[in-house]
Protein backbone atom coordinates (compact mmCIF):
# COMPACT_ATOMS: atom_id res chain seq x y z
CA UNK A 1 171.47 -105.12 -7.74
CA UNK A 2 169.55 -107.16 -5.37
CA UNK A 3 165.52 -105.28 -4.84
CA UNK A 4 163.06 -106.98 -2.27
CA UNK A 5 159.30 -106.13 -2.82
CA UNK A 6 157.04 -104.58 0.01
CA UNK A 7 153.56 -103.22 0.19
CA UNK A 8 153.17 -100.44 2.70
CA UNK A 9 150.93 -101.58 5.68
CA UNK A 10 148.68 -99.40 8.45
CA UNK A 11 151.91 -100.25 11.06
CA UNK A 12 154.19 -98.64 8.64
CA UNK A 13 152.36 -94.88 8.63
CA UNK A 14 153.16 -92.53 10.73
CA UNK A 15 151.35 -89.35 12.03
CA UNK A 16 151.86 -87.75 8.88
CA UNK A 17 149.99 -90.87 7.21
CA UNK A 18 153.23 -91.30 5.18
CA UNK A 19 156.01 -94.18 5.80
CA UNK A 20 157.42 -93.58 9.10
CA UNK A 21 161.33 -93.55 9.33
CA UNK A 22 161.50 -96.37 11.44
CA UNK A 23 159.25 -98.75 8.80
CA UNK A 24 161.90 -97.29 5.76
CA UNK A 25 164.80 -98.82 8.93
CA UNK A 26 163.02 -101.85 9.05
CA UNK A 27 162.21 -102.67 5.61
CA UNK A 28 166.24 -101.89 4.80
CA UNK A 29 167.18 -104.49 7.34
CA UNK A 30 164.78 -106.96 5.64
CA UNK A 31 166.13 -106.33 2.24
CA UNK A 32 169.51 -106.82 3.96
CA UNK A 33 168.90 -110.06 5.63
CA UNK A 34 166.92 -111.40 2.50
CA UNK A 35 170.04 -110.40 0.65
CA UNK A 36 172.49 -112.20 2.46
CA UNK A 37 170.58 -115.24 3.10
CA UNK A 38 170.31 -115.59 -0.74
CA UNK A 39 174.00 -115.18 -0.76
CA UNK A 40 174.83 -117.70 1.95
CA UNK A 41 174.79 -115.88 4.87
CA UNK A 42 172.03 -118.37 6.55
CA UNK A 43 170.82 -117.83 10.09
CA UNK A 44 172.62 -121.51 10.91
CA UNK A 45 175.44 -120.27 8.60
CA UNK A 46 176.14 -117.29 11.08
CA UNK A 47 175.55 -119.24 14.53
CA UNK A 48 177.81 -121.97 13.36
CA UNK A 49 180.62 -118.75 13.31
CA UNK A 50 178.77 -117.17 16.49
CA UNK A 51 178.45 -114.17 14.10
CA UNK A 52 176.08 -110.81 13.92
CA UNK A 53 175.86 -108.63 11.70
CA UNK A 54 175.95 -104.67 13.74
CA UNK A 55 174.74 -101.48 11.87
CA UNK A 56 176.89 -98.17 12.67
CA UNK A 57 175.35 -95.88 10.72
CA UNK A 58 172.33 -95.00 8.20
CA UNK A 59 172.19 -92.00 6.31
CA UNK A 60 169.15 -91.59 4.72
CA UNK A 61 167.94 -88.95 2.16
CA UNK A 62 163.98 -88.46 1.77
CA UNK A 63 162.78 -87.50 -1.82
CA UNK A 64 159.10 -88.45 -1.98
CA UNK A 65 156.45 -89.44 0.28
CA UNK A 66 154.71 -92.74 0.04
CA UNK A 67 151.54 -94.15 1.54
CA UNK A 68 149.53 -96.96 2.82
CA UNK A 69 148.66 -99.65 -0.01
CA UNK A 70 151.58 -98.66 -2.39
CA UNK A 71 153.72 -101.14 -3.09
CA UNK A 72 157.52 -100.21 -2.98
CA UNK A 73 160.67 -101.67 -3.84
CA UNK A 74 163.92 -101.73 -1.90
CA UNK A 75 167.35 -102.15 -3.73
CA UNK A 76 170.84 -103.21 -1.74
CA UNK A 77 174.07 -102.34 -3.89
CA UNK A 78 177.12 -103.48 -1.81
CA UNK A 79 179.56 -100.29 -1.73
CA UNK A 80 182.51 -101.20 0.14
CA UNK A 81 183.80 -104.22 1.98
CA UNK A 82 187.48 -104.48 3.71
CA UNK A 83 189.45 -106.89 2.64
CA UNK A 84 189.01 -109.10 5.78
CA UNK A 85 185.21 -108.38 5.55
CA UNK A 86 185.00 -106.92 9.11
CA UNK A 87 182.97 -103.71 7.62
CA UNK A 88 180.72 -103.65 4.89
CA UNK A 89 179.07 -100.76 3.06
CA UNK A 90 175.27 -101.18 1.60
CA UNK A 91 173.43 -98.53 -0.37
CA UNK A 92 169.63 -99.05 -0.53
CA UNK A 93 167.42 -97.23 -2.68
CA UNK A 94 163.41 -97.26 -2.42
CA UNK A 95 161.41 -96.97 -5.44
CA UNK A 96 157.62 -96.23 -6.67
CA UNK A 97 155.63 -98.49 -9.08
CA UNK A 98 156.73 -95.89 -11.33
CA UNK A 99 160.43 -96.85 -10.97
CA UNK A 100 160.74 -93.43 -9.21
CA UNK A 101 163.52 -93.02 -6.55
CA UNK A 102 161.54 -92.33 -3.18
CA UNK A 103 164.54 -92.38 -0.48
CA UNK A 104 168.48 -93.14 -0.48
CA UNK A 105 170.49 -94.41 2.68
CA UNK A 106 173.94 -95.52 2.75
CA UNK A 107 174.80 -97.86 5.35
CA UNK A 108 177.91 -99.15 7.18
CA UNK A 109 177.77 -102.13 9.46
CA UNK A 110 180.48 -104.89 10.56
CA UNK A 111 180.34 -108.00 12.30
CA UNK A 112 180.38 -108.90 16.06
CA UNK A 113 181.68 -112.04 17.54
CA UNK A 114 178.58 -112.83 19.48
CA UNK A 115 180.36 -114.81 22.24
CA UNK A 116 183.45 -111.75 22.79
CA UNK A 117 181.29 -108.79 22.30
CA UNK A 118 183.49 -107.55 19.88
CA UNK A 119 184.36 -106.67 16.43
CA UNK A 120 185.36 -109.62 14.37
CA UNK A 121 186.85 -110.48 10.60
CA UNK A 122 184.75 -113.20 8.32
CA UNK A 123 185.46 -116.39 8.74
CA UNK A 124 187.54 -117.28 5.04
CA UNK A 125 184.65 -119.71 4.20
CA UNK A 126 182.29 -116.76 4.55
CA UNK A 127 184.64 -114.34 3.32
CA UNK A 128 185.21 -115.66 0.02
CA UNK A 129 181.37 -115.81 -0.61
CA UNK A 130 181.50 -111.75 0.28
CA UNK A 131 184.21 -110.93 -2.57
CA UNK A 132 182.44 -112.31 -5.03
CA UNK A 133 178.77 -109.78 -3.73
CA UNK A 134 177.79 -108.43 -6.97
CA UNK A 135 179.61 -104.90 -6.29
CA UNK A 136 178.00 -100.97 -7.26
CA UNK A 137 179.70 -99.26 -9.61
CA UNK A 138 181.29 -96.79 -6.77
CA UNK A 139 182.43 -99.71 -5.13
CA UNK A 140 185.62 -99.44 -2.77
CA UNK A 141 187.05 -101.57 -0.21
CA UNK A 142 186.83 -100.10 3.25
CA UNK A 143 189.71 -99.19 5.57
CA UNK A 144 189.26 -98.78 9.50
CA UNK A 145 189.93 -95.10 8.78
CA UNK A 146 186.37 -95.02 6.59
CA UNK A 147 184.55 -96.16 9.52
CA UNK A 148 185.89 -92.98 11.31
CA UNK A 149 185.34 -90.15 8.12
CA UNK A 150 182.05 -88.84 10.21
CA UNK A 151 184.85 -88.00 13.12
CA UNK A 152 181.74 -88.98 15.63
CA UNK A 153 182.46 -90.14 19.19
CA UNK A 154 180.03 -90.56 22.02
CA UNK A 155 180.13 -87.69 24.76
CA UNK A 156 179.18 -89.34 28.37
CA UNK A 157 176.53 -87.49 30.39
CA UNK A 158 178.57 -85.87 33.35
């Protein structure tokens, strides 16, 4: 399990003088970033491919509020990846000094050919770094029919 460290600033509080949704958003896409870096997945890394990594969905579950000055932590377990590495599947956990479990999102995301616009597999150089992600224990590789299990399509204005 990969966990990144944060302390909870004034521009992270909301209304509510809790952690805003959008601050637990960005702190997941820190961990994330932090993660793959470590793993390889370098900013130079990913231009040299023309790749980007694309979010489709976060679910998140709230379990306990947490304030300015706390320090929190934020795990990344990877859950899934297909086997050509176009989708991946992240679960992030946020935790307490106390080691107590504030928050839950799973995550889906994929990569996007920067230059086509479009939905692209990993590169084999990168890929083979990805298979060997240190893997949850509910891990599963990912078909294109996972990235569909919500059965969510947009619905145009008219």
């Amino acid at each position: 399990m990969f966990v990144k460290e944060f302390e909870i600033r004034w521009s992270d509080v909301d209304a509510n003088r809790h952690l805003a949704n959008s601050a637990y958003t960005n702190f997941m896409s820190h961990t994330r970033m932090a993660f793959l870096i470590e793993k390889g997945f370098t900013m130079k890394e990913l231009a040299k491919f023309n790749l980007g990594p694309v979010v489709f969905y976060e679910h998140m579950y709230y379990f306990k509020e947490t304030f300015m000055g706390q320090a929190i932590k934020v795990s990344l377990q990877v859950s899934g990846l297909s086997e050509d590495g176009k989708f991946f599947k992240f679960d992030h956990n946020f935790y307490n000094q106390k080691g107590e479990n504030l928050a839950h999102c799973e995550m889906l995301g994929g990569w996007m050919d920067l230059g086509a616009r479009k939905l692209t597999s990993l590169p084999e150089e990168l890929l083979d770094i990805a298979h060997e992600f240190p893997k949850a224990p509910h891990y599963h590789t990912i078909t294109k029919e996972d990235t569909r299990k919500h059965s969510k399509a947009p619905v145009n204005l008219e």
